[in-house]
N, C-alpha and C. Protein backbone atom coordinates (compact mmCIF):
# COMPACT_ATOMS: atom_id res chain seq x y z
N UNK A 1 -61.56 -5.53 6.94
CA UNK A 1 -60.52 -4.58 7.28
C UNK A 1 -59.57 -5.23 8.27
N UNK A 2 -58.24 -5.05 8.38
CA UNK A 2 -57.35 -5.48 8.95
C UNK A 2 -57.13 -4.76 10.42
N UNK A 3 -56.32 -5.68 11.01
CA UNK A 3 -56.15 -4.96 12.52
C UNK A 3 -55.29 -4.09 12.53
N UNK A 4 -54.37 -3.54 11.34
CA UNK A 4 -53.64 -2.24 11.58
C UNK A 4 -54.61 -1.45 10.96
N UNK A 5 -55.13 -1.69 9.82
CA UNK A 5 -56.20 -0.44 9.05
C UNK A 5 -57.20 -0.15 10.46
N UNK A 6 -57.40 -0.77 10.99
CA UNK A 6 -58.59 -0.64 12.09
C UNK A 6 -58.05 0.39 13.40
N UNK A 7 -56.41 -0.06 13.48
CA UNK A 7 -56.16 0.83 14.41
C UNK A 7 -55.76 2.03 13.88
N UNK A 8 -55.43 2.33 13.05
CA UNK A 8 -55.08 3.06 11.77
C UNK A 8 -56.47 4.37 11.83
N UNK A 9 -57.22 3.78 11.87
CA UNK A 9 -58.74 4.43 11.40
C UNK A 9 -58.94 5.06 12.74
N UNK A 10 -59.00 4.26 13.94
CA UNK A 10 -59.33 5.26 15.19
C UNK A 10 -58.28 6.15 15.50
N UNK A 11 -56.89 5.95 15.59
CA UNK A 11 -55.92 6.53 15.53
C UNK A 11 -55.78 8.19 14.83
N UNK A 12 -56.39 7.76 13.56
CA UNK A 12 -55.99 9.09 12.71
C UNK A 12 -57.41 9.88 12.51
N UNK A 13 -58.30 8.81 12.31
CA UNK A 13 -59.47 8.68 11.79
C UNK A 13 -60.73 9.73 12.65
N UNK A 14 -60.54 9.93 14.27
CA UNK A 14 -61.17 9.77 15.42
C UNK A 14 -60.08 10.94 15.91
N UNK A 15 -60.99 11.93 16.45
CA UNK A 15 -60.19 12.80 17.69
C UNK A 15 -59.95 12.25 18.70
N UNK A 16 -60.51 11.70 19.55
CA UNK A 16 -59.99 10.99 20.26
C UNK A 16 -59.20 10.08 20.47
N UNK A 17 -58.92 8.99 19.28
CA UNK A 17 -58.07 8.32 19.11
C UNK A 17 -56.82 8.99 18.74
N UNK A 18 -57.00 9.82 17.68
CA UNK A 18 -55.84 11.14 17.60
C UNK A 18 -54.88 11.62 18.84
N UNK A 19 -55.62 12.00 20.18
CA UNK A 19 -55.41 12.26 21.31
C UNK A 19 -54.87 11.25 21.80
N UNK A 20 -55.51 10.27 22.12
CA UNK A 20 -55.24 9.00 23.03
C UNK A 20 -53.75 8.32 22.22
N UNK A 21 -53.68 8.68 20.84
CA UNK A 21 -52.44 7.61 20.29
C UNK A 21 -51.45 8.29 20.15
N UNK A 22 -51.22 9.90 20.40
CA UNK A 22 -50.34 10.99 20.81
C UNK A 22 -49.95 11.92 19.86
N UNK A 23 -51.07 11.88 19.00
CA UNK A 23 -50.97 12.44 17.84
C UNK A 23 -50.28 11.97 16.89
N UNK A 24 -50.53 10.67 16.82
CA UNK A 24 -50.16 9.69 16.14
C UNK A 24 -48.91 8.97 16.52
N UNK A 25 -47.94 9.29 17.35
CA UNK A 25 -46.71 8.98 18.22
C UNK A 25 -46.93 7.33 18.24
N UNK A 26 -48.10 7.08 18.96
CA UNK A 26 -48.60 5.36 19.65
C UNK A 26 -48.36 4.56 18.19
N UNK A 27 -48.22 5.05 16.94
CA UNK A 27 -48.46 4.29 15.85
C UNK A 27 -47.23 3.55 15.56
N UNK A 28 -45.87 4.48 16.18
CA UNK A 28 -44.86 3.32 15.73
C UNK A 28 -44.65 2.02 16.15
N UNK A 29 -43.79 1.24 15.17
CA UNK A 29 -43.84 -0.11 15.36
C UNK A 29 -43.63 -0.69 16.70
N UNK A 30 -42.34 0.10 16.67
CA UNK A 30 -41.59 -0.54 17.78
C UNK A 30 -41.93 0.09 18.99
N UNK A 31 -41.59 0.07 20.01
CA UNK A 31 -42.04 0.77 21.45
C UNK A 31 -42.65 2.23 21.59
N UNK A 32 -44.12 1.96 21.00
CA UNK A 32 -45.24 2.97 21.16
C UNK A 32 -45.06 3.78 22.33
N UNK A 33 -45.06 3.04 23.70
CA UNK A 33 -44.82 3.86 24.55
C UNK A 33 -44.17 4.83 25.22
N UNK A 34 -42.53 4.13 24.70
CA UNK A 34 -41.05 5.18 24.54
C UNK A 34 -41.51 6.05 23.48
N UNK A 35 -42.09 6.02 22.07
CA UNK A 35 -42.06 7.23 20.94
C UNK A 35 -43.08 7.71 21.64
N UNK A 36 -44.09 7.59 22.79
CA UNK A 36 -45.43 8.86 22.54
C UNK A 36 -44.53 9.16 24.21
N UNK A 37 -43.67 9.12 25.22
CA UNK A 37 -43.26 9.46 25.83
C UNK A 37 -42.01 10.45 24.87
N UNK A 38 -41.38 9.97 24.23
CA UNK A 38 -40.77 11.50 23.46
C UNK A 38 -41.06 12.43 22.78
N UNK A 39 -42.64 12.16 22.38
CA UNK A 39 -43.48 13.11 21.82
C UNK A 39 -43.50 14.47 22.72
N UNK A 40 -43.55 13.50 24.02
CA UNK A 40 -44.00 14.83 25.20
C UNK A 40 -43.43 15.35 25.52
N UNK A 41 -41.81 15.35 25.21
CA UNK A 41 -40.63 16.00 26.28
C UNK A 41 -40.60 17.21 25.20
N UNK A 42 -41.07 17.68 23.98
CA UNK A 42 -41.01 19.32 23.34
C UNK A 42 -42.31 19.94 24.07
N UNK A 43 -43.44 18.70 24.01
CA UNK A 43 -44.81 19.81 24.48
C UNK A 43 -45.19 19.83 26.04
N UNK A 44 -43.36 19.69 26.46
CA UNK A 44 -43.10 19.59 28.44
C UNK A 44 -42.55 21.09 28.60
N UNK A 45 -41.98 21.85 27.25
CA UNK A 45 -41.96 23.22 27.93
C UNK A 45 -42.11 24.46 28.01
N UNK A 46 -43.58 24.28 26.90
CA UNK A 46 -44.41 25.39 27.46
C UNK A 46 -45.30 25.35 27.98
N UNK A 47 -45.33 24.05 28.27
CA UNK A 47 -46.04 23.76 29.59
C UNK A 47 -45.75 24.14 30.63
N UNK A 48 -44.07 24.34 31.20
CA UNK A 48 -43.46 24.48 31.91
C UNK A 48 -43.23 25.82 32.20
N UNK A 49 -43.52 26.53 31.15
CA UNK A 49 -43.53 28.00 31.14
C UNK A 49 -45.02 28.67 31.59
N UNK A 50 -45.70 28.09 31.74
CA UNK A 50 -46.88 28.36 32.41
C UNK A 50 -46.94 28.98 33.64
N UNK A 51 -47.38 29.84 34.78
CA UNK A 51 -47.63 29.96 36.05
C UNK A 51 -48.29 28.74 36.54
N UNK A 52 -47.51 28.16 37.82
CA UNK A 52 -47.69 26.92 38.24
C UNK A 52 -49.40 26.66 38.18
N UNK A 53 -50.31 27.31 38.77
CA UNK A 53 -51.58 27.05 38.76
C UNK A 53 -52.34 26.84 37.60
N UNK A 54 -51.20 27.54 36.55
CA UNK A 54 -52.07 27.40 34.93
C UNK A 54 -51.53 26.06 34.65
N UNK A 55 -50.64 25.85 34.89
CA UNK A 55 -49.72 24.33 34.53
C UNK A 55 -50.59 23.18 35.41
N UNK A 56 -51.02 23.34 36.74
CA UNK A 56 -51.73 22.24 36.90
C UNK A 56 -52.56 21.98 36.55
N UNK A 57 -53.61 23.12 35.85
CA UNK A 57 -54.87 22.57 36.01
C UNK A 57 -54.86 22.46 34.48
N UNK A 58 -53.93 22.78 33.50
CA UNK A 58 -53.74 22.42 32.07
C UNK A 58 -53.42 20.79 32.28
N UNK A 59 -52.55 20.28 33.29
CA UNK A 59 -52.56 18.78 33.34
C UNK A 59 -53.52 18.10 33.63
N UNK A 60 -54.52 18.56 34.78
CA UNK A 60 -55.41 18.34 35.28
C UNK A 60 -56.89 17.85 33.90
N UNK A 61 -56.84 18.94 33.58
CA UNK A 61 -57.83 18.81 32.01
C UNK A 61 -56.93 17.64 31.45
N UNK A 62 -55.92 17.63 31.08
CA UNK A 62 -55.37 16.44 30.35
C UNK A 62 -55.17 15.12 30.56
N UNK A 63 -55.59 14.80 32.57
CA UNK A 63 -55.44 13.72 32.96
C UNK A 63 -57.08 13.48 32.64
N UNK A 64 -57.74 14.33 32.98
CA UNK A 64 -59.28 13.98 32.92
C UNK A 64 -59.53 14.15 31.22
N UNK A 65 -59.04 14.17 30.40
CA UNK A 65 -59.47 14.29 29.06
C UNK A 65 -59.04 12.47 28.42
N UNK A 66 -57.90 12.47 29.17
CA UNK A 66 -56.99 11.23 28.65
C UNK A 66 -57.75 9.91 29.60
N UNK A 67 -58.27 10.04 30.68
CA UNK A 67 -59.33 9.24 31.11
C UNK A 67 -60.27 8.70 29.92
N UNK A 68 -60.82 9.61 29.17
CA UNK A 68 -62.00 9.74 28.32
C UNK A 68 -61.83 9.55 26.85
N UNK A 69 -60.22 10.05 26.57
CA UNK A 69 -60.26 9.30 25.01
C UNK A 69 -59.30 8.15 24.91
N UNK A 70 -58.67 7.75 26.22
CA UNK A 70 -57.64 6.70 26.52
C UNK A 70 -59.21 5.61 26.38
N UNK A 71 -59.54 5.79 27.51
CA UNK A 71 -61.12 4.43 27.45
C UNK A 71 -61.98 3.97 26.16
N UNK A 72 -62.44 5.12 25.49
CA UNK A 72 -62.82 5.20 24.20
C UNK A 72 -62.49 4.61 23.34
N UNK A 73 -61.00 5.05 23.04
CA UNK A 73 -60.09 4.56 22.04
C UNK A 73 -60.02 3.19 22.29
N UNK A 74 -59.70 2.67 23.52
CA UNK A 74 -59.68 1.17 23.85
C UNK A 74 -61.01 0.22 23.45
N UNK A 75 -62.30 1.05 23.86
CA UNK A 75 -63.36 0.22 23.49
C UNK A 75 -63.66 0.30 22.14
N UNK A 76 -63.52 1.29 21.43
CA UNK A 76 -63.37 1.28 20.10
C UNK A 76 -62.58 0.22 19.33
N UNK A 77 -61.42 -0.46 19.97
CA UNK A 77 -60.56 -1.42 19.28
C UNK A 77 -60.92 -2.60 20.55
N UNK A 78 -61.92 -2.41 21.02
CA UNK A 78 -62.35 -3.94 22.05
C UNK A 78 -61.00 -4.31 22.44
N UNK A 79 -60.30 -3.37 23.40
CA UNK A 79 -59.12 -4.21 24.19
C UNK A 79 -59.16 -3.62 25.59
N UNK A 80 -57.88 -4.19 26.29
CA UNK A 80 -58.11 -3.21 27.79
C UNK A 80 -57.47 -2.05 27.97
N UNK A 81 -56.11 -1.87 27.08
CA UNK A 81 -55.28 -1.11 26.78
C UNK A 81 -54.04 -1.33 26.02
N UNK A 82 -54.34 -0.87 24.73
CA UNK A 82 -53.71 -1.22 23.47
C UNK A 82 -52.77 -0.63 23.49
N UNK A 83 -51.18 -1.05 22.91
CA UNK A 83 -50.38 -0.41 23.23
C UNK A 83 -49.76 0.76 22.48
N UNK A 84 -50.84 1.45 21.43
CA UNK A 84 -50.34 2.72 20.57
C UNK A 84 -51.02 3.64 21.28
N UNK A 85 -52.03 3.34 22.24
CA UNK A 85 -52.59 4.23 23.50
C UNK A 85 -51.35 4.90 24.30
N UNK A 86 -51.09 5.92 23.78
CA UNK A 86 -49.45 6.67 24.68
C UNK A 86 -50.06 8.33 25.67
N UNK A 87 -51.18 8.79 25.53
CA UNK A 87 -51.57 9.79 25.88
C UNK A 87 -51.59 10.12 27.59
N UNK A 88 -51.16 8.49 27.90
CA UNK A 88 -50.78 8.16 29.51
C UNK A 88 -49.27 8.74 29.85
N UNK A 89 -48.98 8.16 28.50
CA UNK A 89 -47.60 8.36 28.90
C UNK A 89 -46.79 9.74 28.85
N UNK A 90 -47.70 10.45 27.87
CA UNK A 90 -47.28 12.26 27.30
C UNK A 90 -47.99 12.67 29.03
N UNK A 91 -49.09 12.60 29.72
CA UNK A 91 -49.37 13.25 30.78
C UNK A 91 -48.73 12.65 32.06
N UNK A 92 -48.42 11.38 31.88
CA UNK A 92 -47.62 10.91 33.16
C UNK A 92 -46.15 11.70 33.17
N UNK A 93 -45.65 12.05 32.08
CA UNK A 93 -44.20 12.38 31.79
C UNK A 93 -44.26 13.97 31.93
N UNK A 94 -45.50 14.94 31.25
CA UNK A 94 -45.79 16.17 32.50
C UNK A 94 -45.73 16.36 33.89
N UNK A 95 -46.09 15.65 34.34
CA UNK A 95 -46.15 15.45 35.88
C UNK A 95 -44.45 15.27 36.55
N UNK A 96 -44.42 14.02 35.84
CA UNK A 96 -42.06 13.75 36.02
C UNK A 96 -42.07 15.01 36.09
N UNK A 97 -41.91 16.26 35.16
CA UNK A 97 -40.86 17.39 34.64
C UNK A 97 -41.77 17.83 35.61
N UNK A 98 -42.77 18.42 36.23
CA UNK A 98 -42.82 19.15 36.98
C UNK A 98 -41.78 19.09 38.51
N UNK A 99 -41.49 18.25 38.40
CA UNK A 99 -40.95 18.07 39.84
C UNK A 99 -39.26 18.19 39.84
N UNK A 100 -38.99 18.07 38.79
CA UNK A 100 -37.72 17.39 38.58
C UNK A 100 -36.93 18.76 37.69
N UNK A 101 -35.54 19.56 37.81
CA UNK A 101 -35.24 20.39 37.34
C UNK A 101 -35.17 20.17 36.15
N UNK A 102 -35.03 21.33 34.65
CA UNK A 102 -35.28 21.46 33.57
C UNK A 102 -33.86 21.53 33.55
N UNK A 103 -33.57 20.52 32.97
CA UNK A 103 -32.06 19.79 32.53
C UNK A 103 -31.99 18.98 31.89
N UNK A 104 -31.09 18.24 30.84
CA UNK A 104 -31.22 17.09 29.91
C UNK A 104 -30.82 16.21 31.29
N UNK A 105 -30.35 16.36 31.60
CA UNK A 105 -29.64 15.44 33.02
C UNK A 105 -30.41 14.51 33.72
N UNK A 106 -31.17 15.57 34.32
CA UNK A 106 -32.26 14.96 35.21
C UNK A 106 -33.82 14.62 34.22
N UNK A 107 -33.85 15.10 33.03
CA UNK A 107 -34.72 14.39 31.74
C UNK A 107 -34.33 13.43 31.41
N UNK A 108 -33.80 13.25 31.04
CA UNK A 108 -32.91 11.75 31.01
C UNK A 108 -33.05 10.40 31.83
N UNK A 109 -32.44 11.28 32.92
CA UNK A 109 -32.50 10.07 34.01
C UNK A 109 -34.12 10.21 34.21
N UNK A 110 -34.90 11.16 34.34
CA UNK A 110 -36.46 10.64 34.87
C UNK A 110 -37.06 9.85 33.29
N UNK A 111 -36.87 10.10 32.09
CA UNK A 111 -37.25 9.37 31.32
C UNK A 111 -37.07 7.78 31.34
N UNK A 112 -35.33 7.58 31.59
CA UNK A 112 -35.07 6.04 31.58
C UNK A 112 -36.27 5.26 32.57
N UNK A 113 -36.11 5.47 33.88
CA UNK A 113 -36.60 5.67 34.99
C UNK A 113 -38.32 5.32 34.54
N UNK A 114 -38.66 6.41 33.96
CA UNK A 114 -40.21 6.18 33.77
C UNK A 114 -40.65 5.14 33.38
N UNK A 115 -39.59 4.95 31.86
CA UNK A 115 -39.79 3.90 31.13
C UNK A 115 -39.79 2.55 31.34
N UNK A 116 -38.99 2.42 32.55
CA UNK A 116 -38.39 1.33 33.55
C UNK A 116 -39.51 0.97 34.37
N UNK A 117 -40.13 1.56 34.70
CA UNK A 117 -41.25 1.54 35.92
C UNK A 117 -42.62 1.41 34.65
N UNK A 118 -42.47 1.85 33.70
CA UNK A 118 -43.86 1.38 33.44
C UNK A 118 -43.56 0.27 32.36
N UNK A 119 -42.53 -0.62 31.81
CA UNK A 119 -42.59 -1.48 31.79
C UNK A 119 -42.87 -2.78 32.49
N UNK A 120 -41.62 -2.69 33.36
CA UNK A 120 -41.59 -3.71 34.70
C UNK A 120 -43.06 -3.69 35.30
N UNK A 121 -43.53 -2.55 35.56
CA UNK A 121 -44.27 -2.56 36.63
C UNK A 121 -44.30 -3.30 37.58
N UNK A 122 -44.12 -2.53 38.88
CA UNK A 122 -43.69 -2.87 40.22
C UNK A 122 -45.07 -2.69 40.84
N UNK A 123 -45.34 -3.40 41.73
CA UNK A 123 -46.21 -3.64 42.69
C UNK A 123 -46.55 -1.71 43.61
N UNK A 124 -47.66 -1.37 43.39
CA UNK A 124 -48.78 -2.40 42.76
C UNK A 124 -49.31 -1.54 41.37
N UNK A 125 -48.39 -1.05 40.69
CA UNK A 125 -48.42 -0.68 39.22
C UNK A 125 -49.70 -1.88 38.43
N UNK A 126 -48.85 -2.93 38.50
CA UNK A 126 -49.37 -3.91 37.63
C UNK A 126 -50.40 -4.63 38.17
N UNK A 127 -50.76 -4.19 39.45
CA UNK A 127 -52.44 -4.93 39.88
C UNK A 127 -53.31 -3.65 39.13
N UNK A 128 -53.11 -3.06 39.64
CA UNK A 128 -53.89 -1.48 39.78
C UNK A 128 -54.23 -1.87 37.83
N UNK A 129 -53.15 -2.32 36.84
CA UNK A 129 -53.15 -2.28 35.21
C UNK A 129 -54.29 -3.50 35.46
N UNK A 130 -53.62 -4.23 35.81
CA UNK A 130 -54.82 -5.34 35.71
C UNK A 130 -56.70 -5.53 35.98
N UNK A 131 -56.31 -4.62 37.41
CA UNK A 131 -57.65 -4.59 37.76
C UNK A 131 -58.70 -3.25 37.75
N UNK A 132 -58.34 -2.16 37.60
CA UNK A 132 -58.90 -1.18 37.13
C UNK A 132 -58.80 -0.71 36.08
N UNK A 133 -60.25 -1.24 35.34
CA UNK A 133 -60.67 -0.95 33.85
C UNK A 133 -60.73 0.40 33.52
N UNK A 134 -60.86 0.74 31.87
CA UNK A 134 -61.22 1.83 31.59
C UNK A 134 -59.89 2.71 31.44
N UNK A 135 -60.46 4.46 30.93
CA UNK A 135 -59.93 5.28 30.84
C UNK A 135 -58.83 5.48 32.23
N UNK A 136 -59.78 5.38 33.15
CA UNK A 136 -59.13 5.86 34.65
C UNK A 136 -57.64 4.76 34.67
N UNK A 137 -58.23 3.68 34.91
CA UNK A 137 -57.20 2.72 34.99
C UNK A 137 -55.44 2.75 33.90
N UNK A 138 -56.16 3.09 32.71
CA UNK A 138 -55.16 3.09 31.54
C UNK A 138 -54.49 3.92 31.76
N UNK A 139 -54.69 5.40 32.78
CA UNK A 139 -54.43 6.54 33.23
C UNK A 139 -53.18 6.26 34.18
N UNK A 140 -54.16 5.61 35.38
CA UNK A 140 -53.82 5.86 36.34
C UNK A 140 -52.10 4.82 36.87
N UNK A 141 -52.43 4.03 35.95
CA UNK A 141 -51.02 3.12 36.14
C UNK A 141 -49.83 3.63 35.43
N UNK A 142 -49.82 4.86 34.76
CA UNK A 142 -48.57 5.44 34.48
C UNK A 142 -48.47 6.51 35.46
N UNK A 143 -49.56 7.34 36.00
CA UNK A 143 -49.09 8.10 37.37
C UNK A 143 -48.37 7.15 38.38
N UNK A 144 -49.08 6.09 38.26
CA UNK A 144 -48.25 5.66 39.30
C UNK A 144 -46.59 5.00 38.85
N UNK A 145 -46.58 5.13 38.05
CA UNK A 145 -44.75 4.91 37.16
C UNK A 145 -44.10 6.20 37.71
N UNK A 146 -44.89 7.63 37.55
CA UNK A 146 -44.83 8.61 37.30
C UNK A 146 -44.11 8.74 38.84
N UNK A 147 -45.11 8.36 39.83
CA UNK A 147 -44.17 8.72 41.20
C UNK A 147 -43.32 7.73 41.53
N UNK A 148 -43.58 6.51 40.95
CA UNK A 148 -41.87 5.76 41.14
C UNK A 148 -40.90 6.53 40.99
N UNK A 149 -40.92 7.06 39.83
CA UNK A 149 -39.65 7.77 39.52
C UNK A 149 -39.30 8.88 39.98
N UNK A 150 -40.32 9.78 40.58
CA UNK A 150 -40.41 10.45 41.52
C UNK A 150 -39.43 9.95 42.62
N UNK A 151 -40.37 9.30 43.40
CA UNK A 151 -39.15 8.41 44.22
C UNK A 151 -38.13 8.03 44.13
N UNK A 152 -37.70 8.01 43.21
CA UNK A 152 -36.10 7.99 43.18
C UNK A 152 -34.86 9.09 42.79
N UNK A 153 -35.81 9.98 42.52
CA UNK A 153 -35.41 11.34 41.48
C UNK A 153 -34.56 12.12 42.55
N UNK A 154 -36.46 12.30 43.65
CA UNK A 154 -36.40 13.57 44.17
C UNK A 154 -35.67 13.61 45.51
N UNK A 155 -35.19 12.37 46.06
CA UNK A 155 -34.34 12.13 47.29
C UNK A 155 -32.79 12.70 47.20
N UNK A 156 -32.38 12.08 45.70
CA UNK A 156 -31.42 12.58 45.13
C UNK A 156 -31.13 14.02 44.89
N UNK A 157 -31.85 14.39 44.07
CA UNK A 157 -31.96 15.84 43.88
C UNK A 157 -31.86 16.61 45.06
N UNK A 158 -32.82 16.33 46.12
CA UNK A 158 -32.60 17.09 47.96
C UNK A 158 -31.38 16.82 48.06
N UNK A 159 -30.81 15.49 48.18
CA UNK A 159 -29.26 15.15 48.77
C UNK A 159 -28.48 15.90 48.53
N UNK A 160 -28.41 16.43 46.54
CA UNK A 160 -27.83 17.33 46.17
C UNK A 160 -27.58 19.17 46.28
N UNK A 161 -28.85 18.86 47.06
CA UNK A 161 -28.64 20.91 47.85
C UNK A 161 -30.04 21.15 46.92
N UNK A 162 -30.93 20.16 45.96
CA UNK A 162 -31.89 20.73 45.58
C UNK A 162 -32.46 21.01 46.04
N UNK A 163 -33.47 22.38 45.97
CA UNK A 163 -34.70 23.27 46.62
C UNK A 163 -35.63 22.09 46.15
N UNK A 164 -37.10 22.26 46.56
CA UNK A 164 -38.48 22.10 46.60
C UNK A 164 -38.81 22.89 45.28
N UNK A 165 -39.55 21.41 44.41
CA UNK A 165 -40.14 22.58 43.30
C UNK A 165 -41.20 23.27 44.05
N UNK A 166 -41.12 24.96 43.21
CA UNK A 166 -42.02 25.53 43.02
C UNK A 166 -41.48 26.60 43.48
């Protein structure tokens, strides 16, 4: 079997891989990570429509779920983090929109932004990718994209007379 039929198989094949590849989003050719990050910006707002406490702890399950089929999925295809693995990127990009007003404007700019930061990866994004294995790790280095962009969002947004989410 070939290495796309193989990823192919956990991907579609596997709930978890299902999950972890963004419901199939991670499968396109070209920049897996940009298509399973636009997967997430329709299922960002009824999420958003949630009461804040139902909204966190719906992310909360999803950061700790995506720990578990992000890792899986990886050891299943023996890598450290394969790049049709996008389920980082659909819950890191929940987290952006929480903070950031519901506008194409400021979606936009926190998307470029995200995408920017978890390419490049900036210090210490890309130790943290390197050296913490697993689900957690595969996780945890797009939160941390997640508050880069934060950081640059939300200074702006205050400057501008923006309130404090919530």
């Amino acid at each position: 079997m070939g290495q796309g039929s193989e990823i192919r198989k956990v991907a579609l094949g596997t709930l978890s891989g299902f999950i972890a590849f963004g419901f199939g989003s991670g499968l396109a050719r070209a920049a897996p990570g940009t298509v399973g990050t636009l997967a997430a910006i329709p299922l960002a707002i009824p999420l958003l429509l949630l009461p804040q406490p139902v909204f966190w702890l719906v992310w909360l399950v999803s950061f700790i779920l995506g720990v578990y089929v992000c890792g899986e999925s990886c050891r299943m295809l023996d890598v450290h983090d394969h790049g049709g693995v996008v389920w980082d990127e659909m819950v890191a990009w929940w987290f952006i929109v929480a903070f950031i007003p519901a506008n194409a404007y400021w979606w936009i700019a926190g998307f470029l932004l995200f995408r920017l930061f978890d390419i490049i990866k900036p210090w210490p994004i890309k130790q943290v990718d390197q050296k913490v294995h697993g689900g957690f790790g595969i996780m945890v280095d797009d939160i941390l994209a997640a508050a880069y962009t934060l950081a640059v969002l939300l200074p702006i947004h205050y400057a501008w007379g923006g309130a404090l989410p919530g």
